[in-house]
Protein backbone atom coordinates (compact mmCIF):
# COMPACT_ATOMS: atom_id res chain seq x y z
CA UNK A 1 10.60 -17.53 31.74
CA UNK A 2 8.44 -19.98 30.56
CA UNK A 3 5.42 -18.64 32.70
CA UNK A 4 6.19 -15.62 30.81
CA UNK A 5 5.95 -17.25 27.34
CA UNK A 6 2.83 -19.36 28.75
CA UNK A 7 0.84 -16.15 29.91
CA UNK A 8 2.04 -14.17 26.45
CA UNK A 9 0.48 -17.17 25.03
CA UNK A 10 -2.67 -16.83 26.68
CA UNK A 11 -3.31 -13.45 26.77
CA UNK A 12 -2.50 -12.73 22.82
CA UNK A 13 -6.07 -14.30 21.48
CA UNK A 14 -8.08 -11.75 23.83
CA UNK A 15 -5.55 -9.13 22.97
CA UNK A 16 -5.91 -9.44 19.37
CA UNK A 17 -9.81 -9.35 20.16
CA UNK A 18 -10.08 -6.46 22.80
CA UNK A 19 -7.41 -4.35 19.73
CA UNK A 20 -10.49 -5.22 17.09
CA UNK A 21 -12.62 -4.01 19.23
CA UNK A 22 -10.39 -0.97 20.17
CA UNK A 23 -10.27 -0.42 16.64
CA UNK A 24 -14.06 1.06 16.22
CA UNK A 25 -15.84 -1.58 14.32
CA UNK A 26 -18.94 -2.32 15.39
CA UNK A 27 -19.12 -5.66 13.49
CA UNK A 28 -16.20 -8.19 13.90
CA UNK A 29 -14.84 -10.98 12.05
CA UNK A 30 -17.63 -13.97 11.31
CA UNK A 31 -20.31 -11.67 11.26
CA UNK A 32 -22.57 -11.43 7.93
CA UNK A 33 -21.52 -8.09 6.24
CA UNK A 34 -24.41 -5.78 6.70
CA UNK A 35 -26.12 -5.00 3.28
CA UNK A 36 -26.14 -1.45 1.98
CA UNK A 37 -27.27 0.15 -1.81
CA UNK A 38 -24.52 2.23 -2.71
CA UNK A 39 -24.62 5.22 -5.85
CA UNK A 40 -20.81 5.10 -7.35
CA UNK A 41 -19.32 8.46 -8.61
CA UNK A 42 -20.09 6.97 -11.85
CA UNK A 43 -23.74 6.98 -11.42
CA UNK A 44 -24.28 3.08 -10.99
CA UNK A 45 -25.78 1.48 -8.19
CA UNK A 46 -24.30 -1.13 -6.01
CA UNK A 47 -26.14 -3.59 -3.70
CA UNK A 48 -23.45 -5.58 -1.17
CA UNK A 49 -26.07 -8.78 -1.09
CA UNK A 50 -26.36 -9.23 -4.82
CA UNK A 51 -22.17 -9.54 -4.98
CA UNK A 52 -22.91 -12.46 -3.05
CA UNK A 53 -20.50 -15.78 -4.60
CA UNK A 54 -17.57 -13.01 -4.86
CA UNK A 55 -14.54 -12.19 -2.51
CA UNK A 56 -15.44 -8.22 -1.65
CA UNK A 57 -13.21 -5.45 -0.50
CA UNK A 58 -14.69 -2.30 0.95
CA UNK A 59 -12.37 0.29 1.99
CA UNK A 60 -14.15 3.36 3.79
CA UNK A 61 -12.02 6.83 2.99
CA UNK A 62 -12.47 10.67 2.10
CA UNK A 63 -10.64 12.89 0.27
CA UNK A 64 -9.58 15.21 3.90
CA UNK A 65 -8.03 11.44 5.17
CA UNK A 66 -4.02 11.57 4.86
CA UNK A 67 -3.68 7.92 5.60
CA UNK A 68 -6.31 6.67 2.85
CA UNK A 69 -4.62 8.76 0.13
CA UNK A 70 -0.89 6.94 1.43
CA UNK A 71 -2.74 3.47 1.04
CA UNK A 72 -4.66 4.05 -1.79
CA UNK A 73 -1.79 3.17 -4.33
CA UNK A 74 -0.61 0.33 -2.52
CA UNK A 75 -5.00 -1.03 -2.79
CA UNK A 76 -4.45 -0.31 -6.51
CA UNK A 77 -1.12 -1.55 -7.28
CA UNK A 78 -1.25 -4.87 -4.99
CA UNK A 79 -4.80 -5.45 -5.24
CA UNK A 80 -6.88 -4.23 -7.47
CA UNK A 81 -4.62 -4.04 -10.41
CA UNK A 82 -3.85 -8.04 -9.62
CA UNK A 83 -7.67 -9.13 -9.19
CA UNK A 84 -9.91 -6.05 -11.17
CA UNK A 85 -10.51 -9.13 -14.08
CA UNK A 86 -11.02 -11.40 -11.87
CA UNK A 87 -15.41 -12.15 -11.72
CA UNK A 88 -14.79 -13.69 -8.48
CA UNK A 89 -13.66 -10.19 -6.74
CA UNK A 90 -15.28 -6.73 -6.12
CA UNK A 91 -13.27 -3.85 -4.62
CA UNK A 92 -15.18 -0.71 -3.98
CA UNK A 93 -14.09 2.92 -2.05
CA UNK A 94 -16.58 4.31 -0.22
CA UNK A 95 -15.91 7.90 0.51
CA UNK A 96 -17.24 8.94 3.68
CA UNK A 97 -19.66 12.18 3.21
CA UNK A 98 -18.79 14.08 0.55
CA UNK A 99 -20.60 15.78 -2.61
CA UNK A 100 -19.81 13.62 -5.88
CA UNK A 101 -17.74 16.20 -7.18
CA UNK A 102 -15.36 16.56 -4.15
CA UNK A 103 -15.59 12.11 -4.69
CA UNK A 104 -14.66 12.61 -8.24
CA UNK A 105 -11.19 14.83 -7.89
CA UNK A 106 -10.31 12.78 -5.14
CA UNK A 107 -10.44 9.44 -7.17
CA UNK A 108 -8.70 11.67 -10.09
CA UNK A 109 -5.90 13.39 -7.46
CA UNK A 110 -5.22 10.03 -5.91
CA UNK A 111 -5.26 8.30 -9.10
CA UNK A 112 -7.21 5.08 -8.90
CA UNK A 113 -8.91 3.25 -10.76
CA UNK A 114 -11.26 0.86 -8.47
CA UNK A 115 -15.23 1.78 -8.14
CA UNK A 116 -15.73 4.52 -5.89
CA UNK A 117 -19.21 5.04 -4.10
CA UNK A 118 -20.83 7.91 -2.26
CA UNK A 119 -21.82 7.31 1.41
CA UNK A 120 -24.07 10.62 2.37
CA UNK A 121 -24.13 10.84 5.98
CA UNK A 122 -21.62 7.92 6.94
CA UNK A 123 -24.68 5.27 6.68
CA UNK A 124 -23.07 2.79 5.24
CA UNK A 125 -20.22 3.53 7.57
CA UNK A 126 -22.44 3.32 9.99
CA UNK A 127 -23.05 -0.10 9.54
CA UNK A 128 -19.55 -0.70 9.69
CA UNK A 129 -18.05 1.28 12.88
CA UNK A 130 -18.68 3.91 15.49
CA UNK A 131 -19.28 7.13 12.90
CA UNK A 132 -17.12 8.85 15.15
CA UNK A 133 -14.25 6.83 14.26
CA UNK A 134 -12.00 7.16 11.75
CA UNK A 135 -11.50 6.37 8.31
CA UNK A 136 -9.11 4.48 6.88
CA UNK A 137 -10.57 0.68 7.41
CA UNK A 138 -11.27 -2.18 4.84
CA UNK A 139 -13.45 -4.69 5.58
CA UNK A 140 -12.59 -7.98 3.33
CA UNK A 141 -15.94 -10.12 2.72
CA UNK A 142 -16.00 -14.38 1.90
CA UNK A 143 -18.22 -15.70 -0.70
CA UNK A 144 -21.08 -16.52 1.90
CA UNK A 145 -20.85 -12.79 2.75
CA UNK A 146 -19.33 -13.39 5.91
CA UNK A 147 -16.64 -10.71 7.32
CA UNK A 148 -13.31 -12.62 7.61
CA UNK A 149 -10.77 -9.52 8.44
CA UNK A 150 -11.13 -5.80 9.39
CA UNK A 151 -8.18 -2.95 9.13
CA UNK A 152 -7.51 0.20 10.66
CA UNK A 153 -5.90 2.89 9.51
CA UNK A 154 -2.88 1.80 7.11
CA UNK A 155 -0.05 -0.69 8.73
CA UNK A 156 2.29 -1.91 5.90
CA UNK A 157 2.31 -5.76 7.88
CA UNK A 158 -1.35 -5.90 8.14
CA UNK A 159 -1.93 -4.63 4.42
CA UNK A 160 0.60 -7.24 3.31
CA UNK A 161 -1.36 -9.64 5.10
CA UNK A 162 -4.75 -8.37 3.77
CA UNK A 163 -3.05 -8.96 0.48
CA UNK A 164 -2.24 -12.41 1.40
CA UNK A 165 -5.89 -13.64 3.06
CA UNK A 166 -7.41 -12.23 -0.51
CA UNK A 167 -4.97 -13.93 -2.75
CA UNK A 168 -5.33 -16.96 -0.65
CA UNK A 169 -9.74 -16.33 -1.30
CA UNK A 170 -9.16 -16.35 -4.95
CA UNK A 171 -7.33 -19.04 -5.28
């Protein structure tokens, strides 16, 4: 038994690697957050590097995804409606490929609130993960613009402990 519990013990770090890597991403946690200029359905524009100094969610959807529109109330009810006032935190949607107006009911259908940003073409997705897979993913972003998690798909554990690691950011 305890050669068991020894090899569990061994094997779990490059497990929990080789399932990040499984997951997609073609960045990983500790990497600097690759910069992107985004257009938000409101017509602003967003540059990652200049919310440098600020704890930053991404999460990459579409309106077509089942899965984002589950977790999108949970993002706006344990996250952004906590943090939105917050100057040291920026959460922004980035909806994978669509015309504005398809972006704009789906923000309206879903009913959130948070910034959400056009990504023609996945190339800000791009950056991100394999544009063949899948939306939905967050990536949560330090101060120093380092990546310090990545999610896939929505798993109520790892969102509650998303929630957690940004709490414990802001604090």
């Amino acid at each position: 038994m305890k050669n068991v519990i020894f090899s569990l013990l061994i094997a779990f770090p490059a497990f929990c690697f080789a399932q990040e890597e499984d997951r997609g991403y073609i960045v990983k946690t500790g990497d600097p957050a690759p910069d992107f200029t985004m257009q938000l359905a409101t017509g602003e524009t967003v540059k990652l590097s200049d919310l440098r100094g600020k704890i930053v969610m991404l999460q990459f959807t579409a309106s077509w995804c089942g899965v984002c529109r589950k977790e999108m109330p949970f993002i706006e009810r344990d996250i952004w409606n906590k943090h939105k006032n917050n100057p040291d935190f920026s959460l922004f949607a980035i909806d994978m490929d669509e015309p504005l107006q398809t972006v704009q009911k789906f923000a309206k259908t879903t009913g959130i609130t948070y910034p959400i940003g056009l990504d023609p073409n996945a190339d800000i997705f791009g950056l991100y993960a394999d544009k063949k897979a899948g939306v939905t993913r967050n990536v949560i972003i330090d101060k120093t613009g380092k990546i310090v998690m990545l999610t896939r798909l929505y798993n109520e554990p790892e969102f509650n402990r998303m929630v957690e690691m940004i709490n414990k950011l802001l604090k």
